[in-house]
PDB file of N, CA and C in Angstrom:
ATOM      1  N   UNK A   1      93.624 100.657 136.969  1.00  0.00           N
ATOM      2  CA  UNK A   1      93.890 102.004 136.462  1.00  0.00           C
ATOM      3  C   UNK A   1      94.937 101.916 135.356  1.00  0.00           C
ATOM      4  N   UNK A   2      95.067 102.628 134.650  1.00  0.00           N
ATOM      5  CA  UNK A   2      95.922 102.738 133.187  1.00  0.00           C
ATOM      6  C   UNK A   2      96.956 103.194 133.530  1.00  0.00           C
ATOM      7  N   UNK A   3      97.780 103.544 132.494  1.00  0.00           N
ATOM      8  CA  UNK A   3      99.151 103.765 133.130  1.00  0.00           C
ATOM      9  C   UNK A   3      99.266 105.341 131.210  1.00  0.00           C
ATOM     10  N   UNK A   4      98.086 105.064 130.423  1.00  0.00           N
ATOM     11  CA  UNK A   4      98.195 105.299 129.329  1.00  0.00           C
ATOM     12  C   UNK A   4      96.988 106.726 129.705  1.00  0.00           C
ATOM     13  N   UNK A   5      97.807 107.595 130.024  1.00  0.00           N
ATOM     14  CA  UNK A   5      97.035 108.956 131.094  1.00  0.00           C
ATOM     15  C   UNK A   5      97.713 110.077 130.058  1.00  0.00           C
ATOM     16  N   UNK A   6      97.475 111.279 129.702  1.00  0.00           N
ATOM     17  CA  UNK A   6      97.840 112.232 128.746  1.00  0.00           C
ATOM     18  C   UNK A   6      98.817 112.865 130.217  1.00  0.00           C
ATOM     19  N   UNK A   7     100.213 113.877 129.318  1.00  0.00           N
ATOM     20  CA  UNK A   7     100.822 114.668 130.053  1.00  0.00           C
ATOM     21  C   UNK A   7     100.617 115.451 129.330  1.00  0.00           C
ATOM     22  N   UNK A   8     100.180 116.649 130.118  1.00  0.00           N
ATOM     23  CA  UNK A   8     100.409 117.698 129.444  1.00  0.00           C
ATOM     24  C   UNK A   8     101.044 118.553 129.866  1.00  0.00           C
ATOM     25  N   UNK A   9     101.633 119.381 129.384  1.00  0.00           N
ATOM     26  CA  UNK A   9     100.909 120.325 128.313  1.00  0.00           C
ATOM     27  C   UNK A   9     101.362 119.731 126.719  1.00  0.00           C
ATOM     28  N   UNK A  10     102.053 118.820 126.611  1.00  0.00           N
ATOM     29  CA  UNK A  10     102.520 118.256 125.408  1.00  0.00           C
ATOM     30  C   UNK A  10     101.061 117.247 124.913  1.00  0.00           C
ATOM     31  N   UNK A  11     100.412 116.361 125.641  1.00  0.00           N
ATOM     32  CA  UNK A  11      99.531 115.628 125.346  1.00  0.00           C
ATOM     33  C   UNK A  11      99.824 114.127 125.038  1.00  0.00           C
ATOM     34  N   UNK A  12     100.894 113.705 125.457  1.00  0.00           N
ATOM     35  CA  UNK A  12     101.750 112.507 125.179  1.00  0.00           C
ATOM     36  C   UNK A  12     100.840 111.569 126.058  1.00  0.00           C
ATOM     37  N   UNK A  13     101.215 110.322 125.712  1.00  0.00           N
ATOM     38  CA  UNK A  13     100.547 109.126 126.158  1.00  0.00           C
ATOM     39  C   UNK A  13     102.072 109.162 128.125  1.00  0.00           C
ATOM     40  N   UNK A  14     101.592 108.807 129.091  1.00  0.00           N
ATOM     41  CA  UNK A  14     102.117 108.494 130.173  1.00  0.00           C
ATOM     42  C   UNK A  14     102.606 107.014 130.469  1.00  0.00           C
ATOM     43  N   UNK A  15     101.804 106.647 129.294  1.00  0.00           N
ATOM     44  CA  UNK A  15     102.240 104.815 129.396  1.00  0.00           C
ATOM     45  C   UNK A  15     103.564 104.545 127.895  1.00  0.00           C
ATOM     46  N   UNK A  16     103.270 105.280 126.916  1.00  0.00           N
ATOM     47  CA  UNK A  16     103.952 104.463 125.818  1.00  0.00           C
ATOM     48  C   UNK A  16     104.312 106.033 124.922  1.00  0.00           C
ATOM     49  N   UNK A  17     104.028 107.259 125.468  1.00  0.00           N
ATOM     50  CA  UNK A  17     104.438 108.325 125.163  1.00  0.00           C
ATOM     51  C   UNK A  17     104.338 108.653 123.676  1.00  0.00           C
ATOM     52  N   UNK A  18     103.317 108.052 122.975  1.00  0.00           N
ATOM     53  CA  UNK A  18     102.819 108.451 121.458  1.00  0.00           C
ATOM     54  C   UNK A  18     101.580 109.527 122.068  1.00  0.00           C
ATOM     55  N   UNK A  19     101.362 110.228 121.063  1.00  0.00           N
ATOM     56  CA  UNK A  19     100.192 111.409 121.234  1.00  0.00           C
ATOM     57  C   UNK A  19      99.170 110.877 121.756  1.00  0.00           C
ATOM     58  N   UNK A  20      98.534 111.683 122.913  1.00  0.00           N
ATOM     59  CA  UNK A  20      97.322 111.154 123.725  1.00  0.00           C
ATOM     60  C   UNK A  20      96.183 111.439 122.908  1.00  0.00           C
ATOM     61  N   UNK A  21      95.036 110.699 122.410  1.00  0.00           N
ATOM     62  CA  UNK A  21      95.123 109.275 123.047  1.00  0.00           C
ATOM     63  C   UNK A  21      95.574 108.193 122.107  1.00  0.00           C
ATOM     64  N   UNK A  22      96.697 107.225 122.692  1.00  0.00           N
ATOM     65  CA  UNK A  22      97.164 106.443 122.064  1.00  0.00           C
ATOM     66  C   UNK A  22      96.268 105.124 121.873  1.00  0.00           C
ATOM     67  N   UNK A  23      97.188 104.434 120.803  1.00  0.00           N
ATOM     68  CA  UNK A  23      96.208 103.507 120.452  1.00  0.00           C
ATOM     69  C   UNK A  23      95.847 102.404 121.834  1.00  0.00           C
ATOM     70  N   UNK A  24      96.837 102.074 122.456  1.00  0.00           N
ATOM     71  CA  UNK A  24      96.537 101.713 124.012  1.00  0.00           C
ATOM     72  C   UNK A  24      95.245 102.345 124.599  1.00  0.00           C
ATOM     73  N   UNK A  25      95.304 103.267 125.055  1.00  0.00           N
ATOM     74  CA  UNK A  25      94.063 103.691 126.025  1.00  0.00           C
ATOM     75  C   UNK A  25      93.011 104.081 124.784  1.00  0.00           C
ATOM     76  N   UNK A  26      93.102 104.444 123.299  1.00  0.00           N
ATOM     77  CA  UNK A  26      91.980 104.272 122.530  1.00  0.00           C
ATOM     78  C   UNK A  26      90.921 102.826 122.524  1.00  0.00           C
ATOM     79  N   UNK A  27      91.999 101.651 122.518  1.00  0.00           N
ATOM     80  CA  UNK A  27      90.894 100.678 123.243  1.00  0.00           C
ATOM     81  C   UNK A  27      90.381 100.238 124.636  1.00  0.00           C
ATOM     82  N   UNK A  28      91.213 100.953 125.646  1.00  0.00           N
ATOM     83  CA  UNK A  28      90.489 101.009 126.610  1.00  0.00           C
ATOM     84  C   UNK A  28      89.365 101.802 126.687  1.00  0.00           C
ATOM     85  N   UNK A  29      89.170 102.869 125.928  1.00  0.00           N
ATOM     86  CA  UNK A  29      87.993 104.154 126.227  1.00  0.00           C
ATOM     87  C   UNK A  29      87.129 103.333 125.746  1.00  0.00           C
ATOM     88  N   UNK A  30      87.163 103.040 124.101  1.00  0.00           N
ATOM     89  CA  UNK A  30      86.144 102.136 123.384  1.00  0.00           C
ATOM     90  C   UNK A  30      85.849 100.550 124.433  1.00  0.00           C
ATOM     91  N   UNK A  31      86.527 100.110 125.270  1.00  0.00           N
ATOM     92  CA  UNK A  31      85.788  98.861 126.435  1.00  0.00           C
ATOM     93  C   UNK A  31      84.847  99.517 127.464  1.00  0.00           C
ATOM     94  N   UNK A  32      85.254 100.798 127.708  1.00  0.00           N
ATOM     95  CA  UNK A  32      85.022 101.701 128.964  1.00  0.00           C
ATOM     96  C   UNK A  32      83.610 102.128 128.941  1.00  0.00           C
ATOM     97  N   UNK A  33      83.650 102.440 127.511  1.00  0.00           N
ATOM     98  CA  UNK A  33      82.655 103.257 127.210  1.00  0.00           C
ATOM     99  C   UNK A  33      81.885 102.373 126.034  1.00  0.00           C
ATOM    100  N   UNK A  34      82.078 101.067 126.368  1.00  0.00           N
ATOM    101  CA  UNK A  34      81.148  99.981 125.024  1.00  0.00           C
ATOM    102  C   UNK A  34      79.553 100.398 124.774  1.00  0.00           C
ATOM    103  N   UNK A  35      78.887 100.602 125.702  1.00  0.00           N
ATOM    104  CA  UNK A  35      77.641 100.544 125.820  1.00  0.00           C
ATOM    105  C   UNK A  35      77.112 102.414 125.960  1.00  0.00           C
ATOM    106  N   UNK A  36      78.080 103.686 125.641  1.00  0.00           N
ATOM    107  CA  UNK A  36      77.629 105.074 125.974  1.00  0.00           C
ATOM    108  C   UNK A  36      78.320 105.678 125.141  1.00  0.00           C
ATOM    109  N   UNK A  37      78.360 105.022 123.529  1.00  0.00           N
ATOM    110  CA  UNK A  37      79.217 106.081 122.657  1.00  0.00           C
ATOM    111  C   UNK A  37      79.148 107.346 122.690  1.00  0.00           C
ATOM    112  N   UNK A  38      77.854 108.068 122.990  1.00  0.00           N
ATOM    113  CA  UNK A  38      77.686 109.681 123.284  1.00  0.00           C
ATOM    114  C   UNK A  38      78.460 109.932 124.277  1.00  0.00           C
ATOM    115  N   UNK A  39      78.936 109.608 125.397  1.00  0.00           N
ATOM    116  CA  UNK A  39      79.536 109.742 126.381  1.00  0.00           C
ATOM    117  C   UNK A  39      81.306 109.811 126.609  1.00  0.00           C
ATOM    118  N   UNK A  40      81.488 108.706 125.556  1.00  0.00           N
ATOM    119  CA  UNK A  40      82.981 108.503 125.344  1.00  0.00           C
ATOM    120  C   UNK A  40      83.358 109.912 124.046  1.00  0.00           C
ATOM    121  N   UNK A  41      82.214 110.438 123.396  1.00  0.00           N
ATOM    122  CA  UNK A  41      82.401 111.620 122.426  1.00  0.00           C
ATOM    123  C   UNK A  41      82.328 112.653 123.301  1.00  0.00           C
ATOM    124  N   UNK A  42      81.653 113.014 124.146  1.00  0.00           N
ATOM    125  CA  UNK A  42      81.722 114.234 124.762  1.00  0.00           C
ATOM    126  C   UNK A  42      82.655 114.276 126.039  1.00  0.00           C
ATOM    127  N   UNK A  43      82.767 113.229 126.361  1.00  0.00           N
ATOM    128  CA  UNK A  43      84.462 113.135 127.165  1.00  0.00           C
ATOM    129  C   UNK A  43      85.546 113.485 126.507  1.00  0.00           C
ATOM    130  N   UNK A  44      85.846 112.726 125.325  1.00  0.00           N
ATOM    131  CA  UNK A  44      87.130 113.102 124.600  1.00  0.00           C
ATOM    132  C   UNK A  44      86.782 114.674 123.806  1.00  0.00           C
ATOM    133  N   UNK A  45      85.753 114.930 123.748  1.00  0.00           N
ATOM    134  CA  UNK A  45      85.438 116.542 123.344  1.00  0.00           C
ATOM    135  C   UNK A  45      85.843 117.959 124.557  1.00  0.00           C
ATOM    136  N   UNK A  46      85.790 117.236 125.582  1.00  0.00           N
ATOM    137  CA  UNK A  46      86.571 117.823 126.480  1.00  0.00           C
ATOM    138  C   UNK A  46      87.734 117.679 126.528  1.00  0.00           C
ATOM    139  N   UNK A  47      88.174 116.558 126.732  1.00  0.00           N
ATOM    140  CA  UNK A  47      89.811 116.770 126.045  1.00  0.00           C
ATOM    141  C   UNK A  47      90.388 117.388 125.390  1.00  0.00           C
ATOM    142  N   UNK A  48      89.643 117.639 124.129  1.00  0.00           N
ATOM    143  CA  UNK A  48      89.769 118.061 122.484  1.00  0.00           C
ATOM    144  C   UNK A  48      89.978 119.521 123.644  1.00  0.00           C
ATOM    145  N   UNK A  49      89.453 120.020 124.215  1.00  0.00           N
ATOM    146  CA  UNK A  49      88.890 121.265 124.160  1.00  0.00           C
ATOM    147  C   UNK A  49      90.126 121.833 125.221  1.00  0.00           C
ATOM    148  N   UNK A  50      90.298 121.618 126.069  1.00  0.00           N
ATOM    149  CA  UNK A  50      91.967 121.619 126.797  1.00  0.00           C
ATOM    150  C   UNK A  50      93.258 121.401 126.532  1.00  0.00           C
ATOM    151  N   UNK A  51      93.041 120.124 125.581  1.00  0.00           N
ATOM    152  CA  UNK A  51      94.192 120.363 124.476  1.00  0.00           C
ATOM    153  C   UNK A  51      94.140 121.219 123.564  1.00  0.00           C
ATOM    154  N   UNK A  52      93.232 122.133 122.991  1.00  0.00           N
ATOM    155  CA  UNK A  52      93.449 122.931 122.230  1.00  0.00           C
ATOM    156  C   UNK A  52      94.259 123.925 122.455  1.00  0.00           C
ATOM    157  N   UNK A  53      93.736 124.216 123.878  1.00  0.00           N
ATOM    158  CA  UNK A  53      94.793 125.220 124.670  1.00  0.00           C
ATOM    159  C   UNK A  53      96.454 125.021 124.802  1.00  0.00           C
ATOM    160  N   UNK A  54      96.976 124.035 124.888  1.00  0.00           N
ATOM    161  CA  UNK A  54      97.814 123.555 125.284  1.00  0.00           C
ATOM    162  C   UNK A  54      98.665 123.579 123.810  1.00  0.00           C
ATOM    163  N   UNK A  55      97.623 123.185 122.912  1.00  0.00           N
ATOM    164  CA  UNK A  55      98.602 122.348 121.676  1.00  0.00           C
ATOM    165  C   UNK A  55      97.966 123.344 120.248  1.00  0.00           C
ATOM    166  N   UNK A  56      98.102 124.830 120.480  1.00  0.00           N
ATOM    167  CA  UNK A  56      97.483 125.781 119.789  1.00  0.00           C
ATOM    168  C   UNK A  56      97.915 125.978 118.527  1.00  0.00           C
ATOM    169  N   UNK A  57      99.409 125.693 118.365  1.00  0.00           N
ATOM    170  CA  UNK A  57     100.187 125.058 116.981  1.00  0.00           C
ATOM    171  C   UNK A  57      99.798 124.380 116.192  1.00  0.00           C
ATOM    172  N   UNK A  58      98.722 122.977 116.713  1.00  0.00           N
ATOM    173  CA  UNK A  58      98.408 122.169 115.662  1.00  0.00           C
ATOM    174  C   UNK A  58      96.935 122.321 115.269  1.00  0.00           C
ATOM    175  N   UNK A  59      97.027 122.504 113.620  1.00  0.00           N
ATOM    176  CA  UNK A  59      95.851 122.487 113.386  1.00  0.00           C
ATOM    177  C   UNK A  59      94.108 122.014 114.153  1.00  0.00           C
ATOM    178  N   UNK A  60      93.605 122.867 114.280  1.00  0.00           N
ATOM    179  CA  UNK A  60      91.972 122.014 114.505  1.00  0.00           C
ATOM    180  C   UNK A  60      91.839 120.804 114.106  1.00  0.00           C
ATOM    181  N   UNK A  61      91.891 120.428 112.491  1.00  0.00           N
ATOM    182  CA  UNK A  61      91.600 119.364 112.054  1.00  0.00           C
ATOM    183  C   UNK A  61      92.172 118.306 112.644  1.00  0.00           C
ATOM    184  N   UNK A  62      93.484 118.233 112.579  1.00  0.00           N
ATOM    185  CA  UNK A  62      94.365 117.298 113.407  1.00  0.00           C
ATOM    186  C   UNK A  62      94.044 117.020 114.813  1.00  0.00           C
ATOM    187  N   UNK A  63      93.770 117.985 115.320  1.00  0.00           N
ATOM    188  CA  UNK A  63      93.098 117.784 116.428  1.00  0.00           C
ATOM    189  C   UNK A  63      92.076 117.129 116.988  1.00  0.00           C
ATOM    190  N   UNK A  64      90.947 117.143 115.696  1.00  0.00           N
ATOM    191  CA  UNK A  64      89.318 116.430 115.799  1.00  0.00           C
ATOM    192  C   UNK A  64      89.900 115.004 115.477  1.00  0.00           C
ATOM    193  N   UNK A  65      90.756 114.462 114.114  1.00  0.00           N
ATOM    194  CA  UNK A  65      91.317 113.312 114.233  1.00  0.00           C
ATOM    195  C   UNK A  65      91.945 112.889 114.865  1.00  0.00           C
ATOM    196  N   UNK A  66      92.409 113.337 115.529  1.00  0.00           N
ATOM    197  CA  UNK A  66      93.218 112.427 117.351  1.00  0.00           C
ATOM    198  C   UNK A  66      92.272 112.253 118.179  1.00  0.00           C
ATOM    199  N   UNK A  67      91.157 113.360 118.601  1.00  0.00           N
ATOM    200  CA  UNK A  67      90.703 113.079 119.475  1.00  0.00           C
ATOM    201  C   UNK A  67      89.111 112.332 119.331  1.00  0.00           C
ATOM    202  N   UNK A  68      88.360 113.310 118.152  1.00  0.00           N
ATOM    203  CA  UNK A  68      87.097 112.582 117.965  1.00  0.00           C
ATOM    204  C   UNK A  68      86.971 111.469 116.728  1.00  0.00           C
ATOM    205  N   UNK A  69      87.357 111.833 115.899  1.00  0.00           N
ATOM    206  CA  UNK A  69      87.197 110.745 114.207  1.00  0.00           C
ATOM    207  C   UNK A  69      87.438 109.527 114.658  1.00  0.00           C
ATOM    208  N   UNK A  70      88.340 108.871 115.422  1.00  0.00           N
ATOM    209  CA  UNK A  70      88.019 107.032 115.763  1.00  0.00           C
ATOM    210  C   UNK A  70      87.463 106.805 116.277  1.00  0.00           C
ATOM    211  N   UNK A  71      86.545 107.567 117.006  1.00  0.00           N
ATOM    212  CA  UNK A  71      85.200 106.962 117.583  1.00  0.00           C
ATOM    213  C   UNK A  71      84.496 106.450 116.888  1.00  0.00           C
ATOM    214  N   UNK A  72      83.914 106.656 115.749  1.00  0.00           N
ATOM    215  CA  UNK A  72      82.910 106.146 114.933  1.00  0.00           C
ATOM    216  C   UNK A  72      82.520 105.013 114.611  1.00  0.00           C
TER     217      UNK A  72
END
């Protein structure tokens, strides 16, 4: 189990406390999820979508680049 878990309502990394998801658990998702890229997008799209709530200050855009744009 990771230690690199979001707190929220801030969205911080739980392991190394940079914005969730940090580059730490960004390569764990991408090992996790090697073989179901649709899957690791609509997971972190849920994220996206709870953090929005939480983190209503920061732009959308900023938002899609933390959570969805390094998937690709």
């Amino acid at each position: 189990m990771t230690a690199h878990l979001p707190i929220t309502p801030a969205w911080t990394c739980g392991g190394c406390g940079a914005d969730w998801p940090c580059q730490t658990r960004r390569r764990e998702l991408r090992a996790e999820y090697d073989l179901a890229p649709v899957s690791l997008a609509l997971y972190l799209a849920a994220q996206l979508v709870d953090a929005a709530q939480d983190l209503a200050h920061v732009p959308a855009g900023q938002l899609h680049h933390r959570f969805l744009a390094w998937t690709r």
